[in-house]
Protein backbone atom coordinates (compact mmCIF):
# COMPACT_ATOMS: atom_id res chain seq x y z
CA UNK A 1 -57.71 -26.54 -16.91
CA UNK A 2 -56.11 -26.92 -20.06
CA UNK A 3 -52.67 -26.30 -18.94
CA UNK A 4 -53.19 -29.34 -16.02
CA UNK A 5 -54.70 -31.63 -18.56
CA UNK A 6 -51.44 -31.52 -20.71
CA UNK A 7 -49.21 -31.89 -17.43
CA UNK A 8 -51.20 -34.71 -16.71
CA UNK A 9 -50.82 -36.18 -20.32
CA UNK A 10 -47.02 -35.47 -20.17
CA UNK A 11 -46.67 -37.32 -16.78
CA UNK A 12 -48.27 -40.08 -17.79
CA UNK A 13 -46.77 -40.54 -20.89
CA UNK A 14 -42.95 -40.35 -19.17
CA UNK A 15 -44.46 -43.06 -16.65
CA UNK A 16 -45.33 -45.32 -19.71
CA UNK A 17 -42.08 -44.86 -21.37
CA UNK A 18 -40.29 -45.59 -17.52
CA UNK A 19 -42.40 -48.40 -17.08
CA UNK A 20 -41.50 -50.23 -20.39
CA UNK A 21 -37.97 -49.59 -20.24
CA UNK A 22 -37.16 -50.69 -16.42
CA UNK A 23 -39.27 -53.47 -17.68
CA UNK A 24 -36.96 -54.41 -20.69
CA UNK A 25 -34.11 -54.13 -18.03
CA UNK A 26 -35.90 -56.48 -15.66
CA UNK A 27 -36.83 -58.93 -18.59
CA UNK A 28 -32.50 -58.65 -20.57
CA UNK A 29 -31.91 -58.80 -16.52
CA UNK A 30 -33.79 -62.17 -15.84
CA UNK A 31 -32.20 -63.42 -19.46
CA UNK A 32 -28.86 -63.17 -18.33
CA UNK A 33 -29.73 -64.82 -15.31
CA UNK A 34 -31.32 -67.46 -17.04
CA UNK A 35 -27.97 -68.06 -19.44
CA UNK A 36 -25.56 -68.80 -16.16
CA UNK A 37 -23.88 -71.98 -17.39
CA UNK A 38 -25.50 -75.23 -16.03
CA UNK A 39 -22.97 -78.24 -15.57
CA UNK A 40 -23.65 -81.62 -17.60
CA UNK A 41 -21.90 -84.55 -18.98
CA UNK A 42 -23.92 -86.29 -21.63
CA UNK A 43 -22.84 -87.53 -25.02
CA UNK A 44 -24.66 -86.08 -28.28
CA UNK A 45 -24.29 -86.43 -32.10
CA UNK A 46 -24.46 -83.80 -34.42
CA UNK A 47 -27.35 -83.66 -36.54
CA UNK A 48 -26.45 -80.11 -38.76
CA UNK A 49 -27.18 -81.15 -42.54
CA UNK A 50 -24.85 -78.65 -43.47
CA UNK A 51 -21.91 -79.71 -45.71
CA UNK A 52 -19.16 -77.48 -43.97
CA UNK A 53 -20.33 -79.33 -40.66
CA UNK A 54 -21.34 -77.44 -37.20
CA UNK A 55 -19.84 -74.64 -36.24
CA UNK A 56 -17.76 -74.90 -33.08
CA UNK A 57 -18.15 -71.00 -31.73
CA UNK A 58 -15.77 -69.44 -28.76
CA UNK A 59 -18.81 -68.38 -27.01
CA UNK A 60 -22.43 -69.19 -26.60
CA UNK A 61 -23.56 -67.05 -29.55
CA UNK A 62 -23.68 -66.97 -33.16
CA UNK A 63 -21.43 -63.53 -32.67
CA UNK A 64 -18.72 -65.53 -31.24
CA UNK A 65 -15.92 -66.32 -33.68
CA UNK A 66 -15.97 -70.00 -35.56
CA UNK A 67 -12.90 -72.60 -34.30
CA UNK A 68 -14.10 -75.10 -36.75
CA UNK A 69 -16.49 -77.92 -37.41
CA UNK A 70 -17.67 -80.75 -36.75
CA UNK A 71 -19.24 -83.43 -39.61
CA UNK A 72 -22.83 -84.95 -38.96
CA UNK A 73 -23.61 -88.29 -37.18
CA UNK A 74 -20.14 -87.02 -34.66
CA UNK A 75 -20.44 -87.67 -31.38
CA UNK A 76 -19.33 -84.77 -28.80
CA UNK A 77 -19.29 -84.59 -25.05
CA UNK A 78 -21.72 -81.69 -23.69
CA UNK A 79 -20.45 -80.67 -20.50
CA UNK A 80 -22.24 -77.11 -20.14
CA UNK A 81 -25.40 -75.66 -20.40
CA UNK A 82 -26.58 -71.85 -21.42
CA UNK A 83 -29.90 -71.10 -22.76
CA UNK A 84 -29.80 -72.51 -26.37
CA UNK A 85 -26.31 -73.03 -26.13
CA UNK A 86 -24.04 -76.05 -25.14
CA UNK A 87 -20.33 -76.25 -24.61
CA UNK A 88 -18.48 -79.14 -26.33
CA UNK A 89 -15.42 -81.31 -26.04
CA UNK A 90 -14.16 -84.23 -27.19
CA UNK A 91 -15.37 -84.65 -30.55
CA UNK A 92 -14.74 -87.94 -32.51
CA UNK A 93 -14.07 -86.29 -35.72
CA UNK A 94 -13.97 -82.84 -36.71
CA UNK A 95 -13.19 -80.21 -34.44
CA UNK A 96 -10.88 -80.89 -31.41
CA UNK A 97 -11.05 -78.99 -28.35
CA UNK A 98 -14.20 -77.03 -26.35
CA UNK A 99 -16.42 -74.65 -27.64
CA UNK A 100 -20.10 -73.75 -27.89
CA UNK A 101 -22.81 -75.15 -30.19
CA UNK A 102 -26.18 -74.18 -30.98
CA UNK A 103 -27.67 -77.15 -29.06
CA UNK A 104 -30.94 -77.58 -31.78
CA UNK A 105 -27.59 -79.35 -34.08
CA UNK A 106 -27.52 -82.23 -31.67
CA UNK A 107 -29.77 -84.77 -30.92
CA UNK A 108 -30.22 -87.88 -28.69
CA UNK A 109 -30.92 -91.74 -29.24
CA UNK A 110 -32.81 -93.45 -26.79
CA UNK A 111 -31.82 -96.59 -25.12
CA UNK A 112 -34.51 -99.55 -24.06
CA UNK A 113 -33.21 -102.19 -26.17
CA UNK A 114 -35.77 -105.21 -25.56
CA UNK A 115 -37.96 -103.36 -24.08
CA UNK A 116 -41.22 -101.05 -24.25
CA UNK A 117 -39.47 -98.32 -24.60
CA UNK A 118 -38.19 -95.37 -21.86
CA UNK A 119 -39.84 -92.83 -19.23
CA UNK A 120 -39.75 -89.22 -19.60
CA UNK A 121 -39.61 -87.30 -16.64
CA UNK A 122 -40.80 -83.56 -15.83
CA UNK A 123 -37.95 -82.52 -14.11
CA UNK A 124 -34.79 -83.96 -13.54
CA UNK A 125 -35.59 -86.60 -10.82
CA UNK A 126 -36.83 -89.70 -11.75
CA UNK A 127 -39.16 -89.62 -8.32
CA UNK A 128 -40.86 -86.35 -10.59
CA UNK A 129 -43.99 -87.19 -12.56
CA UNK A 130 -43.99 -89.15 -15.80
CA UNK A 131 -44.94 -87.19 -19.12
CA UNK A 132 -44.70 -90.21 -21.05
CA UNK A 133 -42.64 -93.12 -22.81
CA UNK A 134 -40.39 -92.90 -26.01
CA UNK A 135 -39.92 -96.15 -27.46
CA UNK A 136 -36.58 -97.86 -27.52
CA UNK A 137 -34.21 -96.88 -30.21
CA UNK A 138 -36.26 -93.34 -31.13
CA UNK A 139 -34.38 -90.08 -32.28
CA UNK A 140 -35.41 -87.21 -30.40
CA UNK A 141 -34.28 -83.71 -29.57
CA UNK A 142 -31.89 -82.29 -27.23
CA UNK A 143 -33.05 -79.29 -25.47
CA UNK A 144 -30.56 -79.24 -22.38
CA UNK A 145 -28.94 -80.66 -20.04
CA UNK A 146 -28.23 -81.03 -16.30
CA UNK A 147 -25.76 -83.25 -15.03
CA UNK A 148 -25.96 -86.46 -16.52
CA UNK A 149 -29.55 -85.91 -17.31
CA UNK A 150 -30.61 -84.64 -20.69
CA UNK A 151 -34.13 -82.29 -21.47
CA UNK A 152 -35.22 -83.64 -24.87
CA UNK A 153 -38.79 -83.30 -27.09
CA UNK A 154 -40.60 -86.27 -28.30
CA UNK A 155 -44.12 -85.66 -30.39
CA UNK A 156 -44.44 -82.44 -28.88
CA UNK A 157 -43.59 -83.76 -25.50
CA UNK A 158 -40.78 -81.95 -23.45
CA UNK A 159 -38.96 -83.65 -20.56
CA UNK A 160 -35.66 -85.28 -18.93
CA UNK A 161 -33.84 -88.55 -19.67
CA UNK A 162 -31.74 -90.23 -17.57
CA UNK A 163 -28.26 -91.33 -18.39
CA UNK A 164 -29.49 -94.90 -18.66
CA UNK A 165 -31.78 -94.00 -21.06
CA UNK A 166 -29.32 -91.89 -23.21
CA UNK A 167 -27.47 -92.86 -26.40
CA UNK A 168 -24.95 -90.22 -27.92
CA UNK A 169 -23.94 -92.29 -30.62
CA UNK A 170 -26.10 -92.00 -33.95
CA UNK A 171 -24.54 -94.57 -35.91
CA UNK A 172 -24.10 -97.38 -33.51
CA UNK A 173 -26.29 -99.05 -30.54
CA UNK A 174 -25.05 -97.69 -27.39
CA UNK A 175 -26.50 -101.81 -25.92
């Protein structure tokens, strides 16, 4: 009895041990999935305080190696998307080429001049359900992008901004 009771204790201890590490394969698995480069093309600014200016990286990771900086209040063109990642180009000051930023360095005006502000969406399509209204002219944060559109947070709020609604430049009116 005592020799099946450790067996048993044995087994199910290797099944515990198989079970949590196919499921940290499943879960780096569904991560890498999650990272596959999504297509945009919206405009940002740099927000990074830092005095050296954001680091432009080769890759979307903090491993990659610097290609330089870019000062705050810059505006860059985000054309890709991966995870916390964007890839840049076209950088008004600063760094000149493409590389990757950590996209919580950028941020978003909105738009709505003259009016009560602009709708944010929960997905991408503006036919998707409102999650609420940013007034005109507001700072908030860029999450992501798809496309032209552009996932920012607002009080707490996360959704999706359309292009019209967009203003890369933090400096200036984009009117």
């Amino acid at each position: 009895m005592k020799n099946s009771t450790s067996k048993l204790v044995i087994v199910l201890t290797f099944s515990s041990i198989n079970v949590m590490l196919n499921t940290d394969i499943a879960n780096q698995i569904s991560l890498a999935k999650s990272t596959n480069p999504q297509k945009c093309d919206i405009l940002a600014y740099v927000t990074d305080t830092d005095a050296q200016g954001l680091n432009v990286r080769s890759g979307a990771s903090t491993y990659n190696t610097i290609l330089g900086q870019i000062p705050i209040n810059e505006t860059v063109q985000v054309i890709s998307a991966a995870g916390d990642w964007v890839q840049i180009t076209n950088a008004s000051d600063g760094f000149q080429g493409t590389g990757w930023v950590f996209v919580a360095k950028l941020g978003l005006t909105t738009r709505g001049y003259g009016t009560n502000g602009v709708d944010l969406y929960v997905s991408t399509s503006q036919q998707s359900q409102k999650v609420g209204r940013i007034p005109a002219n507001t700072v908030v944060k860029l999450l992501g992008c798809q496309g032209d559109k552009a996932q920012v947070e607002y009080q707490g709020v996360k959704g999706w901004l359309t292009k019209e609604d967009q203003c890369g430049a933090a400096l200036t009116s984009c009117s």
